[in-house]
N, C-alpha and C. Protein backbone atom coordinates (compact mmCIF):
# COMPACT_ATOMS: atom_id res chain seq x y z
N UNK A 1 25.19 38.08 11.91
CA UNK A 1 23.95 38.62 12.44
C UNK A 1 23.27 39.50 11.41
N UNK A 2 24.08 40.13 10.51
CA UNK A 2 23.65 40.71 9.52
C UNK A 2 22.80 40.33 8.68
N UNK A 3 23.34 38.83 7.93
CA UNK A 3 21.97 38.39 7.23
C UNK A 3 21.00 37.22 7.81
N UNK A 4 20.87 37.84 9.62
CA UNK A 4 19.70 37.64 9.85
C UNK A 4 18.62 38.47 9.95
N UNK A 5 18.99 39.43 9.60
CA UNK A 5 17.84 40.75 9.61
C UNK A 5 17.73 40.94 8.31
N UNK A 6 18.63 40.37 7.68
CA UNK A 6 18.22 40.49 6.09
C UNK A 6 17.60 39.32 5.58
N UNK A 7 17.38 38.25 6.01
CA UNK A 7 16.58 37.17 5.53
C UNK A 7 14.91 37.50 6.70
N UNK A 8 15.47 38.08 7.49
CA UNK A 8 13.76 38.77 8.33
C UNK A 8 13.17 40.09 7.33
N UNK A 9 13.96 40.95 6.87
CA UNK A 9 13.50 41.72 6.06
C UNK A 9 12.70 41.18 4.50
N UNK A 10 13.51 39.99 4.01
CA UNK A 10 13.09 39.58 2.81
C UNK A 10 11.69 38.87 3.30
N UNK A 11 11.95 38.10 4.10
CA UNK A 11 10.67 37.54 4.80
C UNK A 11 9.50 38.23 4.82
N UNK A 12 9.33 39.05 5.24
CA UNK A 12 8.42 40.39 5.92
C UNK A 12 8.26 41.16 4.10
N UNK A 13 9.01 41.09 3.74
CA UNK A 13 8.37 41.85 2.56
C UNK A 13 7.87 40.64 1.64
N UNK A 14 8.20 39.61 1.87
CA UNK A 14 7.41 38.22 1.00
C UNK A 14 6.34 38.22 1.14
N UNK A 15 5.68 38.20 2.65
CA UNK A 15 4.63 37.96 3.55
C UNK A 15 4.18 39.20 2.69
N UNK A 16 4.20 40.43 3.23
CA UNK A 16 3.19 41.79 2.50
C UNK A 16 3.15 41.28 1.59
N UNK A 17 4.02 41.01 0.21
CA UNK A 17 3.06 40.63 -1.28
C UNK A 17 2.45 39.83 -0.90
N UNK A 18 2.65 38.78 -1.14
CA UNK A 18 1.49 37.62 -1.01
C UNK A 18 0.21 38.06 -0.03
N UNK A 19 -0.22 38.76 1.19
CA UNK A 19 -1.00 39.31 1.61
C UNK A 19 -1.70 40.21 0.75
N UNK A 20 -1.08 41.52 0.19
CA UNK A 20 -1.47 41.86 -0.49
C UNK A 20 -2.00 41.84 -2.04
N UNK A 21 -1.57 40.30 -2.30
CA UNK A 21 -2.29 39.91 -3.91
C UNK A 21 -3.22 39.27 -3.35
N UNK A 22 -3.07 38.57 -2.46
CA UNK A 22 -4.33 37.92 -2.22
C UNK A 22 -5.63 38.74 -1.38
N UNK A 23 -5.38 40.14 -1.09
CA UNK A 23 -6.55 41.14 -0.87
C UNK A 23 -7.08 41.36 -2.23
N UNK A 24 -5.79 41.35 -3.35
CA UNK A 24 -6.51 42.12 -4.67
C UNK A 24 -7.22 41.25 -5.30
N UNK A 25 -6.85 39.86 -5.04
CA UNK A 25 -7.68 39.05 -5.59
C UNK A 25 -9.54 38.75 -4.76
N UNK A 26 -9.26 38.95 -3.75
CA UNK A 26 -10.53 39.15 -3.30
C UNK A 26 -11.20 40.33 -3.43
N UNK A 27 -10.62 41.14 -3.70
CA UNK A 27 -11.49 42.77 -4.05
C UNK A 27 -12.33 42.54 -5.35
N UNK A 28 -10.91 42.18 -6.47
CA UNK A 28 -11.20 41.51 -7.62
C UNK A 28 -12.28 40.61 -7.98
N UNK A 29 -12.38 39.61 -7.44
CA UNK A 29 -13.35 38.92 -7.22
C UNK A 29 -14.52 39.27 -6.91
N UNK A 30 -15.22 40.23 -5.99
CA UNK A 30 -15.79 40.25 -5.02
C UNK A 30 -16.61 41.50 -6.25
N UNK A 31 -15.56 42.08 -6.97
CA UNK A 31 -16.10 43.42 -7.53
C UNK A 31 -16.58 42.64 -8.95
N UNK A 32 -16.08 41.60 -9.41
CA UNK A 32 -16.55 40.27 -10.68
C UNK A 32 -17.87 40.00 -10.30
N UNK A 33 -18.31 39.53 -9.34
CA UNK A 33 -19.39 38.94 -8.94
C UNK A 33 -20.33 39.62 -8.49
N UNK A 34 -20.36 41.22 -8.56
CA UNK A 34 -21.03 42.32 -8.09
C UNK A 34 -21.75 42.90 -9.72
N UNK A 35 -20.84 42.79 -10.30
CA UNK A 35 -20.97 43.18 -11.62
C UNK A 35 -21.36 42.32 -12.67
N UNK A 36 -21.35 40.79 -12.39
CA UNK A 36 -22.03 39.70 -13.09
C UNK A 36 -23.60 39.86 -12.90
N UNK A 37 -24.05 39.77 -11.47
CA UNK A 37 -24.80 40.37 -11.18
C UNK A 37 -25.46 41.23 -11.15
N UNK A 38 -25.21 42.47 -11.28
CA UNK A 38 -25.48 43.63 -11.58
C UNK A 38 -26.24 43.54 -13.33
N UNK A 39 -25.43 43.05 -14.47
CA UNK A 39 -25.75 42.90 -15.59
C UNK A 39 -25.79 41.89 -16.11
N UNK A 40 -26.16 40.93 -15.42
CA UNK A 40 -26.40 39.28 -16.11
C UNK A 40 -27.15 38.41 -14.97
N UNK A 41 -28.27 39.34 -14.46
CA UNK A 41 -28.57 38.48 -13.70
C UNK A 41 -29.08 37.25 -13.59
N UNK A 42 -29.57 36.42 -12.47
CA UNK A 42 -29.92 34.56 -13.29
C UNK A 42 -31.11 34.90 -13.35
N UNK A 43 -31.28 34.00 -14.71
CA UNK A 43 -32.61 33.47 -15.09
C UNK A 43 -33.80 33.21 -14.20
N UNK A 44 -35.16 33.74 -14.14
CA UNK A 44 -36.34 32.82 -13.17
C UNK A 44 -35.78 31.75 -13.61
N UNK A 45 -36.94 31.08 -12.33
CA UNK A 45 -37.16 29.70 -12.48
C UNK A 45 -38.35 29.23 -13.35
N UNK A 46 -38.25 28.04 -13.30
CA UNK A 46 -39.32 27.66 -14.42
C UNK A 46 -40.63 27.74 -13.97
N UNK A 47 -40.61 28.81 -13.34
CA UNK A 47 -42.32 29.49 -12.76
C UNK A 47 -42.89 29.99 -13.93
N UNK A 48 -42.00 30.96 -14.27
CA UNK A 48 -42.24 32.50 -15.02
C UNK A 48 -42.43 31.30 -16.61
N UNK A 49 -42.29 30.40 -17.01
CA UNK A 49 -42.69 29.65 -18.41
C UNK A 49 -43.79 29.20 -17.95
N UNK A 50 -44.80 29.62 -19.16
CA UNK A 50 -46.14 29.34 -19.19
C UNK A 50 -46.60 28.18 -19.76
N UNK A 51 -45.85 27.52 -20.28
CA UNK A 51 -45.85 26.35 -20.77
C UNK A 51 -44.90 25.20 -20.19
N UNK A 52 -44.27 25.24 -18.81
CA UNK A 52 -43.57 24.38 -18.41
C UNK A 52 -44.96 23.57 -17.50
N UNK A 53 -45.07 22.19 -17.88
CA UNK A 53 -45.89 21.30 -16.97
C UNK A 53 -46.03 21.10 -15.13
N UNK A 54 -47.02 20.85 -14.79
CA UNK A 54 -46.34 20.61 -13.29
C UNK A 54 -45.91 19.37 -12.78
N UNK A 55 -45.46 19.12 -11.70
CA UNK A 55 -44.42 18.47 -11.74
C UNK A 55 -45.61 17.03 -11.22
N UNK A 56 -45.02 15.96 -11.81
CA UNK A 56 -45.28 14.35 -11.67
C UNK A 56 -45.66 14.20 -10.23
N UNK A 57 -47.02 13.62 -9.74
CA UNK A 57 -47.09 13.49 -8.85
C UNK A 57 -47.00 12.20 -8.34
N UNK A 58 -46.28 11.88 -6.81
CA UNK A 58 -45.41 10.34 -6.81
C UNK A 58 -46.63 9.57 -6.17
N UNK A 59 -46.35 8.48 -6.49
CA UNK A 59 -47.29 6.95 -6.18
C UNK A 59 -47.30 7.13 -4.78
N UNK A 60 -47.95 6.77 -3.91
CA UNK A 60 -48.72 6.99 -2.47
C UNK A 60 -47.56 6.18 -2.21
N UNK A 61 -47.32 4.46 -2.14
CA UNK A 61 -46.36 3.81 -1.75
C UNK A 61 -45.32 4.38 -1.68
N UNK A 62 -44.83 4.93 -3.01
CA UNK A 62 -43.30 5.29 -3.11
C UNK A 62 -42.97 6.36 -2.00
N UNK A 63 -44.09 7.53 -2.13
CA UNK A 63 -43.95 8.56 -0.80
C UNK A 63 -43.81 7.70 0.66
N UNK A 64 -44.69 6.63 0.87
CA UNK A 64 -44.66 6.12 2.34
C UNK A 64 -43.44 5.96 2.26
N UNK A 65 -42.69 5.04 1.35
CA UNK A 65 -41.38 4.11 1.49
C UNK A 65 -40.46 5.34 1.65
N UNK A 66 -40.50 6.30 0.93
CA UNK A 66 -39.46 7.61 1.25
C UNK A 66 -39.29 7.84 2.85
N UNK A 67 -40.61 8.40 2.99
CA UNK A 67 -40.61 8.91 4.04
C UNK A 67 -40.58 8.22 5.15
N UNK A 68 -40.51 6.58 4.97
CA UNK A 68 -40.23 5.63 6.20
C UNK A 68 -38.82 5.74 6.29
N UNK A 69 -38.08 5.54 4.71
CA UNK A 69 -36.74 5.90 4.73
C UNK A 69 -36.16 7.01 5.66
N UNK A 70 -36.54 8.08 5.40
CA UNK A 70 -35.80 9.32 6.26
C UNK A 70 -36.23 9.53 7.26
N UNK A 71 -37.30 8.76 7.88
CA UNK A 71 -37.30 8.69 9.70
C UNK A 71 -36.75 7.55 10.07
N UNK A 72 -36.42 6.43 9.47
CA UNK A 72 -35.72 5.59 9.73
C UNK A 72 -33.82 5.39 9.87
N UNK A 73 -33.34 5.90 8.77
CA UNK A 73 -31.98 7.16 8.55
C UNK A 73 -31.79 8.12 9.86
N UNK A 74 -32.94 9.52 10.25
CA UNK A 74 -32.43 9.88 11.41
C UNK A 74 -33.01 9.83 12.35
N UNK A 75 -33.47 8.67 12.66
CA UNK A 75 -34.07 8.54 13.68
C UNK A 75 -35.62 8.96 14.61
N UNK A 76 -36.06 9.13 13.41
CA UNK A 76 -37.44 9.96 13.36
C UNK A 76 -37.05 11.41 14.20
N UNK A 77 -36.31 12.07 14.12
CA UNK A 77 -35.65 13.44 14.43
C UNK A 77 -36.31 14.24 12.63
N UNK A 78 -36.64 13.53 11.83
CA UNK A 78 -36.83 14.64 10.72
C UNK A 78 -37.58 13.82 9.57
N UNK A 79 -38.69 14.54 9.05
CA UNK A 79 -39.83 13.93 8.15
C UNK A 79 -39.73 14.69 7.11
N UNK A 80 -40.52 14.33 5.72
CA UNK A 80 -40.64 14.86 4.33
C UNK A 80 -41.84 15.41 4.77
N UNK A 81 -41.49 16.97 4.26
CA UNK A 81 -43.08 18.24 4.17
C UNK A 81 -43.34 17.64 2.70
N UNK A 82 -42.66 17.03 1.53
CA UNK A 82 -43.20 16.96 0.41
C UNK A 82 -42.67 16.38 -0.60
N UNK A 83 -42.82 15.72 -0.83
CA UNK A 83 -42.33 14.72 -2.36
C UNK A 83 -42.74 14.41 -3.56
N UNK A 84 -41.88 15.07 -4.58
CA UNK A 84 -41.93 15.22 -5.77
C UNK A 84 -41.73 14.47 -6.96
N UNK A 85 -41.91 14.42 -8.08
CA UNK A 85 -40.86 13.97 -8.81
C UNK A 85 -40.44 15.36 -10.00
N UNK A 86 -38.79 15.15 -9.92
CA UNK A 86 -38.22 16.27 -10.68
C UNK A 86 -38.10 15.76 -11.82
């Protein structure tokens, strides 16, 4: 009976580490990505370039055929506000 309270003890203290590295790794983390942020933040988008073109505007057909596509897909439950080319 003895080393069943001793394989429950080893147990129970297995469980706390592993609980507890995996808090530090999320603190860790959490404090990485606070601080990436903080001093590296992302780039605009290609708004802020004054020289980036605007974007290709698509052939009338190709928009219909899209957009017959994706009411046809869900069921006319959902339509294109706008189509581009990237």
């Amino acid at each position: 009976m003895d080393n069943f309270f001793m394989a429950l003890q080893l147990m129970g203290i297995g469980l706390a580490t592993v609980f507890s590295v995996l808090l530090l790794i999320i603190f860790l983390g959490n404090m990485l990505i606070k601080l990436i942020n903080k001093y590296a933040p992302e780039e605009e988008a290609h708004k802020s370039n004054a020289f980036s073109a605007a974007p290709n505007p698509v052939d009338a057909n190709v928009a219909q055929a899209i957009s017959m596509a994706i009411s046809k897909i869900t069921n006319g439950k959902s339509k294109a506000d706008k189509i581009e080319r990237i």
